[in-house]
N, C-alpha and C. Protein backbone atom coordinates (compact mmCIF):
# COMPACT_ATOMS: atom_id res chain seq x y z
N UNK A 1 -7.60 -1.29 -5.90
CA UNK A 1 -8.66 -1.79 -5.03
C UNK A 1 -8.17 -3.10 -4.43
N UNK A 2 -7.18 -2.98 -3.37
CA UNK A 2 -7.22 -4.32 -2.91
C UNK A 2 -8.12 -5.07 -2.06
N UNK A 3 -9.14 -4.40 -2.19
CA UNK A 3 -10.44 -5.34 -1.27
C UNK A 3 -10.71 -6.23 -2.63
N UNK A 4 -10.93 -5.78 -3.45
CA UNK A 4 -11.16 -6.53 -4.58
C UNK A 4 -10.31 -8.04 -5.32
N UNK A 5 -8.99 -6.90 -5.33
CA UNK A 5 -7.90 -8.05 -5.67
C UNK A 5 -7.87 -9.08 -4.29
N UNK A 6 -7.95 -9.02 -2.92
CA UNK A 6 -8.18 -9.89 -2.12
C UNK A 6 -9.46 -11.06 -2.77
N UNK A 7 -10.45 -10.16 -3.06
CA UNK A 7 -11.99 -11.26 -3.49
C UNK A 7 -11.29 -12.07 -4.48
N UNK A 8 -11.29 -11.70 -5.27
CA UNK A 8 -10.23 -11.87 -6.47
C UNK A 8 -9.74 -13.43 -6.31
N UNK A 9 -8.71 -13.99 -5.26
CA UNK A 9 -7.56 -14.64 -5.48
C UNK A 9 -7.97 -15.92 -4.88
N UNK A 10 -7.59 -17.37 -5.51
CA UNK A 10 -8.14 -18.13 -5.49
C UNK A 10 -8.04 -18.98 -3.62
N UNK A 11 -9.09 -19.47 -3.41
CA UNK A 11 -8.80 -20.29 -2.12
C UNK A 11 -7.35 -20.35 -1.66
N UNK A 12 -6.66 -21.13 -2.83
CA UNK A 12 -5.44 -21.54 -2.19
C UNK A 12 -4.34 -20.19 -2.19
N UNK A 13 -4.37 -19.34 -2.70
CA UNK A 13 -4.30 -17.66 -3.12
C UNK A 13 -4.17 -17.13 -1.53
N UNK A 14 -5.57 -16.99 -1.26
CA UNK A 14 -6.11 -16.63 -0.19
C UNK A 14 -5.05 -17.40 1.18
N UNK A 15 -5.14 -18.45 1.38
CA UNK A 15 -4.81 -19.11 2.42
C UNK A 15 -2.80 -19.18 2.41
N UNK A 16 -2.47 -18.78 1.31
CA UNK A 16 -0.95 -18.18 0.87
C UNK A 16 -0.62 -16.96 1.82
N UNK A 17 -1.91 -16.25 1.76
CA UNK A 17 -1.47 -14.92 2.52
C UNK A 17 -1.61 -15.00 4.03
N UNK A 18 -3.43 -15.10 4.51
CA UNK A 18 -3.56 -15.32 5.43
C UNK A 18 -2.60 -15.69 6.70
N UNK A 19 -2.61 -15.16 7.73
CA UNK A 19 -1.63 -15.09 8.87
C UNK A 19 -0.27 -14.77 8.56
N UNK A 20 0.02 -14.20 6.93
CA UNK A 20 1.47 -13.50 7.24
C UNK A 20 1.31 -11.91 7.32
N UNK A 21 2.22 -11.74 8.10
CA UNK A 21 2.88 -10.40 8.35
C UNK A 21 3.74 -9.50 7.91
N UNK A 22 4.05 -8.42 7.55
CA UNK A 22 4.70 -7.71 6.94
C UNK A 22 5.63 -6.75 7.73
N UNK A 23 6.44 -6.49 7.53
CA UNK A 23 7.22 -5.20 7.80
C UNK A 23 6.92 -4.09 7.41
N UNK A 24 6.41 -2.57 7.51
CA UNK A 24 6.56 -1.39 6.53
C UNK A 24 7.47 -0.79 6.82
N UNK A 25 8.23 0.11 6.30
CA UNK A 25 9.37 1.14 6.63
C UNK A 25 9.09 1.88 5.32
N UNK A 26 9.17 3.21 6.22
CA UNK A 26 9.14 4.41 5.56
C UNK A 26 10.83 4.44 4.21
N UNK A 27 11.84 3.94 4.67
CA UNK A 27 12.59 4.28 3.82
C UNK A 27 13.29 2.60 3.62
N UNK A 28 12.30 1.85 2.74
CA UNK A 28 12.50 0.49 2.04
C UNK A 28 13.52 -0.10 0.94
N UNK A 29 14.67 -0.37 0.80
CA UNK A 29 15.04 -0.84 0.12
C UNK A 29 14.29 -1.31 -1.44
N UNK A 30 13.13 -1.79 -1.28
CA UNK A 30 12.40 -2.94 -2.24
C UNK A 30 11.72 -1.95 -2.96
N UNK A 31 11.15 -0.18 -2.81
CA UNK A 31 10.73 0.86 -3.21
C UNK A 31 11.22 0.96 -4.70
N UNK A 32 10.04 1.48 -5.37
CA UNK A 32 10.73 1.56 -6.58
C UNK A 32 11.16 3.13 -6.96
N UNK A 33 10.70 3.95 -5.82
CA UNK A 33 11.00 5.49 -5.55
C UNK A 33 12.08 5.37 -3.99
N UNK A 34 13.29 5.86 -4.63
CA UNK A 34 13.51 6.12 -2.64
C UNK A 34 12.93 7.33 -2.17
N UNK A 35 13.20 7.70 -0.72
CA UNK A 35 12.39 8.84 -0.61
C UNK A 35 13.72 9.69 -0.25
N UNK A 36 13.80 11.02 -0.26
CA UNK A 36 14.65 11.79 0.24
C UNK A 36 15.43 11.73 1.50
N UNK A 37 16.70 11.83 1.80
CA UNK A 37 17.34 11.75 2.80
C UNK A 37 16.83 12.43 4.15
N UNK A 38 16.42 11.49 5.02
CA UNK A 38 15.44 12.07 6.38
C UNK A 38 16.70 12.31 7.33
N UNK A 39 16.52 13.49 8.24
CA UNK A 39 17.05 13.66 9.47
C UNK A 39 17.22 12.26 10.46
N UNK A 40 17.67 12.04 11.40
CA UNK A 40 17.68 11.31 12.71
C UNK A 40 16.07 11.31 13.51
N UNK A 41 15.83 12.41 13.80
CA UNK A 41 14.25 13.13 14.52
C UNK A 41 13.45 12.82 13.07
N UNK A 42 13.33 12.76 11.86
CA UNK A 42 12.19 12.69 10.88
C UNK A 42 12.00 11.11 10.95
N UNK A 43 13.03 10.37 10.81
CA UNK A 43 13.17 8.91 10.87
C UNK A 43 12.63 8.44 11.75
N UNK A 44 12.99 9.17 13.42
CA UNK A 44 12.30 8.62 14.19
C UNK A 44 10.60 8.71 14.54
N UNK A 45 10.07 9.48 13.57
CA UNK A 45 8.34 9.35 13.52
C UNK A 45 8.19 8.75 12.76
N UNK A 46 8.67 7.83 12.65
CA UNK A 46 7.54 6.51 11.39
C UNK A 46 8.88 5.66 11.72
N UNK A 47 8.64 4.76 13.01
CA UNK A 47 9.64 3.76 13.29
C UNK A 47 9.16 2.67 11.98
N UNK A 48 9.83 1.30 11.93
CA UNK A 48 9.29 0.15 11.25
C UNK A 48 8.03 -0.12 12.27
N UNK A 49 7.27 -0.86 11.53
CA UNK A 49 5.75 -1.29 12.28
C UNK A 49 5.68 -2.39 11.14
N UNK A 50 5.12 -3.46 12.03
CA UNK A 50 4.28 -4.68 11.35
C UNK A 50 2.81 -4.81 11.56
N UNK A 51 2.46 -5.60 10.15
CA UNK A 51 1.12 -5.26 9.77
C UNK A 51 0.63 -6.55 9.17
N UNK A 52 -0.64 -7.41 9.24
CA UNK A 52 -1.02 -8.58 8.82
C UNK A 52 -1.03 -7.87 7.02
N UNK A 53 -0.60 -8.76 5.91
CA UNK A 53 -0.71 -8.97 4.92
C UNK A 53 -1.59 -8.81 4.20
N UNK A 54 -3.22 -9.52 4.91
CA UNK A 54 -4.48 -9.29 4.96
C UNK A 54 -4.84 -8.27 5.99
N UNK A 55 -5.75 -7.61 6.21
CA UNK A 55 -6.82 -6.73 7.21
C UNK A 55 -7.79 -6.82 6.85
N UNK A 56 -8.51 -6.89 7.40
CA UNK A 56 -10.28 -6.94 8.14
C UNK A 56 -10.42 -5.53 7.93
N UNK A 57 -11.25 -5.15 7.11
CA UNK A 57 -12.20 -3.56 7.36
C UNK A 57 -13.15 -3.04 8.40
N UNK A 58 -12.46 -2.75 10.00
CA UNK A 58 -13.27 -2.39 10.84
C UNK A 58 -14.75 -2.61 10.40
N UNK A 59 -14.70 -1.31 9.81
CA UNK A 59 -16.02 -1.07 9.40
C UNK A 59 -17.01 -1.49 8.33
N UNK A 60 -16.22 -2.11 7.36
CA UNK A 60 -17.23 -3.22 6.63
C UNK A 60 -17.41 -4.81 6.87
N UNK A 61 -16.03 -5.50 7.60
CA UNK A 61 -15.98 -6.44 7.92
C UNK A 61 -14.87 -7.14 6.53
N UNK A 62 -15.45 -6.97 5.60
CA UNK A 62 -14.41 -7.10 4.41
C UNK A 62 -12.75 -7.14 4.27
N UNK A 63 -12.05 -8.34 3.36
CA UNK A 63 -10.73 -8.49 3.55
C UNK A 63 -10.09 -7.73 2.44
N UNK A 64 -8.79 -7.20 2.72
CA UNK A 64 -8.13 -6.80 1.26
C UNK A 64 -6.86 -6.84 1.79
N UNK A 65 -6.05 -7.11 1.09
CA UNK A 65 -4.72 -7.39 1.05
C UNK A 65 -3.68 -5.49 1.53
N UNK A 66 -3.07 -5.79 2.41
CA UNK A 66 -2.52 -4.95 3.39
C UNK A 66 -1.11 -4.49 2.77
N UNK A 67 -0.75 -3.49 1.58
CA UNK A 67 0.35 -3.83 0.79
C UNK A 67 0.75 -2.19 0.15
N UNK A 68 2.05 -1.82 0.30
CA UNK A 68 2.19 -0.78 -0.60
C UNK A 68 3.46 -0.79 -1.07
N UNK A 69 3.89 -0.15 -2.25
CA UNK A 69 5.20 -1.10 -3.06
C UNK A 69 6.42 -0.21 -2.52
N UNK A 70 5.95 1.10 -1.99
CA UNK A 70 6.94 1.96 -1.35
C UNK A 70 7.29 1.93 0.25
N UNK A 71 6.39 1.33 0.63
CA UNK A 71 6.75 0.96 2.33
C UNK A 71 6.86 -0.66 3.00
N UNK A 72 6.21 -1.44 2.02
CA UNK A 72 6.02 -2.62 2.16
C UNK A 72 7.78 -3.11 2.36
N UNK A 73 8.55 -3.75 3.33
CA UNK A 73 9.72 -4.24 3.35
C UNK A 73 9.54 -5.69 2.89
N UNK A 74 9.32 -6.38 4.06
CA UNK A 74 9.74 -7.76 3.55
C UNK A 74 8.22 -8.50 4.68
N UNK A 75 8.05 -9.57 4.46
CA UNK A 75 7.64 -10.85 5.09
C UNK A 75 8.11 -11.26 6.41
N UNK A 76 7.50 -11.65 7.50
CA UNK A 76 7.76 -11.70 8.39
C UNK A 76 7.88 -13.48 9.02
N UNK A 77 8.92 -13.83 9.34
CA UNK A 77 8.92 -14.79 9.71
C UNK A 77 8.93 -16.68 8.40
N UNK A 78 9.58 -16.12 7.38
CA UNK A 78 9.84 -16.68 5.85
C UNK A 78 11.16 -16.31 5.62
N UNK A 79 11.85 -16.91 4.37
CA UNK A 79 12.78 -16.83 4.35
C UNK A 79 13.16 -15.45 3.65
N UNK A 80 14.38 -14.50 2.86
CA UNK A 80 14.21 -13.67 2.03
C UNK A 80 13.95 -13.95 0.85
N UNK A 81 14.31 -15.05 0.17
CA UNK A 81 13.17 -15.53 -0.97
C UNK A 81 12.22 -15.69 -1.20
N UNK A 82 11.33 -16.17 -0.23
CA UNK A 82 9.79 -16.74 -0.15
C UNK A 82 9.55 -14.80 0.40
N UNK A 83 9.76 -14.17 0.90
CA UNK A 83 9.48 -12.57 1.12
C UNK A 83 9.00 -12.52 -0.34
N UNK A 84 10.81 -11.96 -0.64
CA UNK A 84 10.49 -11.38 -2.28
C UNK A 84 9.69 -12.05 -2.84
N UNK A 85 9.32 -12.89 -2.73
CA UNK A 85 8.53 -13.88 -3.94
C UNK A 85 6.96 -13.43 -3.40
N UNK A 86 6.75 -13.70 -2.71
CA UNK A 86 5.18 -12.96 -2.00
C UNK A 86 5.07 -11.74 -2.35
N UNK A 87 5.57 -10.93 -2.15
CA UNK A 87 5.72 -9.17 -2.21
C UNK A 87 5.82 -8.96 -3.92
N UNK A 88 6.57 -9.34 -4.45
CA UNK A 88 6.68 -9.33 -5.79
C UNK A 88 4.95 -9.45 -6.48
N UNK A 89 4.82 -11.05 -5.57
CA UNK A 89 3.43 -11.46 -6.53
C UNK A 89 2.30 -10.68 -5.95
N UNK A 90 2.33 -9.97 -4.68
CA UNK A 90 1.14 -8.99 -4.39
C UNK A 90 1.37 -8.04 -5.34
N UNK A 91 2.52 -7.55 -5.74
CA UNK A 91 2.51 -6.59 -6.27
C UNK A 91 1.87 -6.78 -7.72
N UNK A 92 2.43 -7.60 -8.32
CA UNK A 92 1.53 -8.08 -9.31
C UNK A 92 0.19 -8.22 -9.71
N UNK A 93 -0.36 -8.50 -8.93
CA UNK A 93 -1.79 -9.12 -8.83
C UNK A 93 -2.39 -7.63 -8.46
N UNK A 94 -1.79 -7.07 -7.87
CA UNK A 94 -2.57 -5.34 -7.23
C UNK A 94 -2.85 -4.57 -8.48
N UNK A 95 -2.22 -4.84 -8.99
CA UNK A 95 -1.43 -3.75 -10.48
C UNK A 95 -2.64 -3.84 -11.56
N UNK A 96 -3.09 -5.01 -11.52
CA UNK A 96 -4.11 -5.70 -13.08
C UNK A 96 -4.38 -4.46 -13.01
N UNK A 97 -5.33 -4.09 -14.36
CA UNK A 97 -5.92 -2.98 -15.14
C UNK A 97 -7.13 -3.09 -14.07
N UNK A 98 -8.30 -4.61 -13.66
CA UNK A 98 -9.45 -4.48 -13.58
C UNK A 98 -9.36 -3.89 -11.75
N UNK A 99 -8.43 -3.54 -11.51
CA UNK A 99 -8.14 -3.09 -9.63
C UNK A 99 -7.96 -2.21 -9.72
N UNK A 100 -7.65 -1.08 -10.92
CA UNK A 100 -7.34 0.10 -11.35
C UNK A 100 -7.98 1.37 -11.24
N UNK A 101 -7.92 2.46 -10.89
CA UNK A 101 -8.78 3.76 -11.05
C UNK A 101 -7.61 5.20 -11.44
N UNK A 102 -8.21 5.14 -12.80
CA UNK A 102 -6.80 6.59 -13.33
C UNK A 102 -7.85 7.80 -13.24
N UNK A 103 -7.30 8.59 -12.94
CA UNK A 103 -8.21 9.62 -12.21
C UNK A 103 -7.87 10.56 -13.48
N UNK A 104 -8.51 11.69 -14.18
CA UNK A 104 -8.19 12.57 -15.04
C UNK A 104 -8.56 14.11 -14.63
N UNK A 105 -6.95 14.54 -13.69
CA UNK A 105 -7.77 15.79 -13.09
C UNK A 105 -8.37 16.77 -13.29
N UNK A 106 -9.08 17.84 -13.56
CA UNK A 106 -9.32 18.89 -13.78
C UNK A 106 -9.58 19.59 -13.10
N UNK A 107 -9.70 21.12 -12.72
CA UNK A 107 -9.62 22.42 -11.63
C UNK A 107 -10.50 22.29 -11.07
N UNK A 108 -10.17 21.90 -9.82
CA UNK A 108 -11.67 21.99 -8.19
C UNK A 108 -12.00 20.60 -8.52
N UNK A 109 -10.64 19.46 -8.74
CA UNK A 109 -11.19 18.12 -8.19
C UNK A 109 -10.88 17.83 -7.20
N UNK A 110 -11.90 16.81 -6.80
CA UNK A 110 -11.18 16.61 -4.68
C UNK A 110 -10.92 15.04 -5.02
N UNK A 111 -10.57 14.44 -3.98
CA UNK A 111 -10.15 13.35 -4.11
C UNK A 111 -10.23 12.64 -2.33
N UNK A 112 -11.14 11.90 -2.02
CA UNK A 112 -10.97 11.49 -0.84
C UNK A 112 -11.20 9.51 -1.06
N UNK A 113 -10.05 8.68 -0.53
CA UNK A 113 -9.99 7.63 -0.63
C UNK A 113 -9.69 6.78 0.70
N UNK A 114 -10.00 5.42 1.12
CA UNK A 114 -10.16 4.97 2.37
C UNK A 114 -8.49 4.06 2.09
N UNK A 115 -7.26 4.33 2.77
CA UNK A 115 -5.74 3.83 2.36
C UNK A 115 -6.12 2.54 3.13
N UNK A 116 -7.10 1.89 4.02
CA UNK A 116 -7.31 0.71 4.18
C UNK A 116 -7.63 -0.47 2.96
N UNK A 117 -8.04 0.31 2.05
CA UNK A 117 -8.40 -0.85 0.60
C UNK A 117 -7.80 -0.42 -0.30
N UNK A 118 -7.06 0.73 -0.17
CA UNK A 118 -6.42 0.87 -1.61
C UNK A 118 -4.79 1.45 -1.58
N UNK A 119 -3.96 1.06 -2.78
CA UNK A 119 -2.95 1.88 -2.91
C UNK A 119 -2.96 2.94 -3.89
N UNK A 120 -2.71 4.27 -3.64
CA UNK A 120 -2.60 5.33 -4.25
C UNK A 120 -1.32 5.60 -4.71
N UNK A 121 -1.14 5.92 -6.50
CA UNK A 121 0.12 6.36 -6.44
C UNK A 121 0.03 7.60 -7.73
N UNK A 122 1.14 8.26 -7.72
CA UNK A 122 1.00 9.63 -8.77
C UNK A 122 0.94 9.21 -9.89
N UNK A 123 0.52 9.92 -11.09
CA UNK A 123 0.47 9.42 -12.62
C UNK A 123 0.91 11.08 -13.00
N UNK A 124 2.36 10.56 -13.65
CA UNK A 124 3.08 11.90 -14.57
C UNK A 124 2.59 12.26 -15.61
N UNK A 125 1.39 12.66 -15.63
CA UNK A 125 0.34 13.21 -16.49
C UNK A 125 -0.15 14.95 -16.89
N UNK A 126 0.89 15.53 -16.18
CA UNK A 126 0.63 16.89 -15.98
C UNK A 126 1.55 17.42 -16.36
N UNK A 127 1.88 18.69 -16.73
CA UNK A 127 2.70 19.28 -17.44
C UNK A 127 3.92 19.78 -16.36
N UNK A 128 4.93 19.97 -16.60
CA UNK A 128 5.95 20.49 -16.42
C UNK A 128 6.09 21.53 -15.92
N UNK A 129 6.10 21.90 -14.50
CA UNK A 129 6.18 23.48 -13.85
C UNK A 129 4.65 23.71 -13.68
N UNK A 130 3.50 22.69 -13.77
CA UNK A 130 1.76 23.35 -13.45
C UNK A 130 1.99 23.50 -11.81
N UNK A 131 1.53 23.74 -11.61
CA UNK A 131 1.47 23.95 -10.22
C UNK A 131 0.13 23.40 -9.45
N UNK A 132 0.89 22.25 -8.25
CA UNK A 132 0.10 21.15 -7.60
C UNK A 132 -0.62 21.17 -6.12
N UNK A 133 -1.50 21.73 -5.98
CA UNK A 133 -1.60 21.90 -4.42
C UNK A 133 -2.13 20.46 -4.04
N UNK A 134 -1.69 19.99 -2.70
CA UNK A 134 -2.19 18.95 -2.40
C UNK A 134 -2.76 19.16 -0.77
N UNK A 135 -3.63 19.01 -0.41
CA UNK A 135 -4.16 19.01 0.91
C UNK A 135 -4.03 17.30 1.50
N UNK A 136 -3.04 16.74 2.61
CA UNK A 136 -3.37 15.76 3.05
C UNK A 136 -3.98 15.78 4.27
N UNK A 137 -4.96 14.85 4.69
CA UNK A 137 -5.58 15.00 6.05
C UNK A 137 -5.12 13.60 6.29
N UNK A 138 -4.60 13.38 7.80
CA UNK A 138 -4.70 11.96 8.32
C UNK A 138 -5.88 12.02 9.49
N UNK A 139 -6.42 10.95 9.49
CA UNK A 139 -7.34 10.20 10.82
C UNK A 139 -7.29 9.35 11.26
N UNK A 140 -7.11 9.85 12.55
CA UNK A 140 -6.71 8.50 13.87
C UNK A 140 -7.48 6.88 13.35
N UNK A 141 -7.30 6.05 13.54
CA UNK A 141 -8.16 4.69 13.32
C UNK A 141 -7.06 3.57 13.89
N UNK A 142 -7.79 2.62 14.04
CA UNK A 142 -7.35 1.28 14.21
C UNK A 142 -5.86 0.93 13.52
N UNK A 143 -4.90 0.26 14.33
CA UNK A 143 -4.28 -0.59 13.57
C UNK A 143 -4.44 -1.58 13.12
N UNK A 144 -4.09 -2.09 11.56
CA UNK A 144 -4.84 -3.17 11.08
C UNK A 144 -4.87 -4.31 11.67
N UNK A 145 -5.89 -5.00 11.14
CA UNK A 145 -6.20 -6.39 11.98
C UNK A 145 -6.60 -7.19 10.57
């Protein structure tokens, strides 16, 4: 829940992040998964794009920290230390137990989540050879602000 972990972080916390920018790239160095070797044409649909650190929730008005540990590159306009060092500590602070939701699946669960406030990631919780259907839907919206 990073709308939360945003509420969360103290004034001076807050004003740490505020007006920085990020890099994402689909295939990140800083990932703690790489992703599979992409074509030339696959690479080129998900160029790098920059993204405020923080975003505004169109639609609630609400702030949460703008962050994912697999696309997130670096800091924009800082040095590569002060990057890593930011990115590291979002990552940190995202992670606590109380920002947490472990989902425990069972047959005919759905799962629909807003990727503006949160990061989603897999939990190797399932057996070996079960078999996973996943339906993704994307929807057009705003780039963050």
């Amino acid at each position: 829940n990073t709308r939360k972990a945003y509420e969360d972080l103290t004034g001076a916390e807050k004003q740490r992040l505020d007006g920085l920018s990020a890099a994402h790239r689909y295939a990140t160095q800083r990932a703690p998964v790489q992703p599979k070797a992409r074509s030339e044409a696959e690479a080129a649909e998900t160029p790098e794009v920059v993204h405020p650190l923080v975003r505004t929730h169109e639609d609630t008005g609400q702030r949460a920290i703008y962050f994912n540990p697999n696309r997130t590159d670096r800091v924009m306009d800082v040095s590569h230390e002060e990057s890593e060092d930011v990115l590291q500590w979002i990552d940190g602070c995202m992670t606590k137990a109380q920002y947490r939701y472990d989902h425990e699946w069972r047959v005919g669960d759905l799962l629909i989540w807003d990727n503006r406030c949160l990061v989603h990631a897999v939990n190797m919780d399932f057996p070996v050879g079960q078999t996973r259907l996943h339906q993704r839907i994307l929807l057009r919206g705003l780039r963050p602000i």
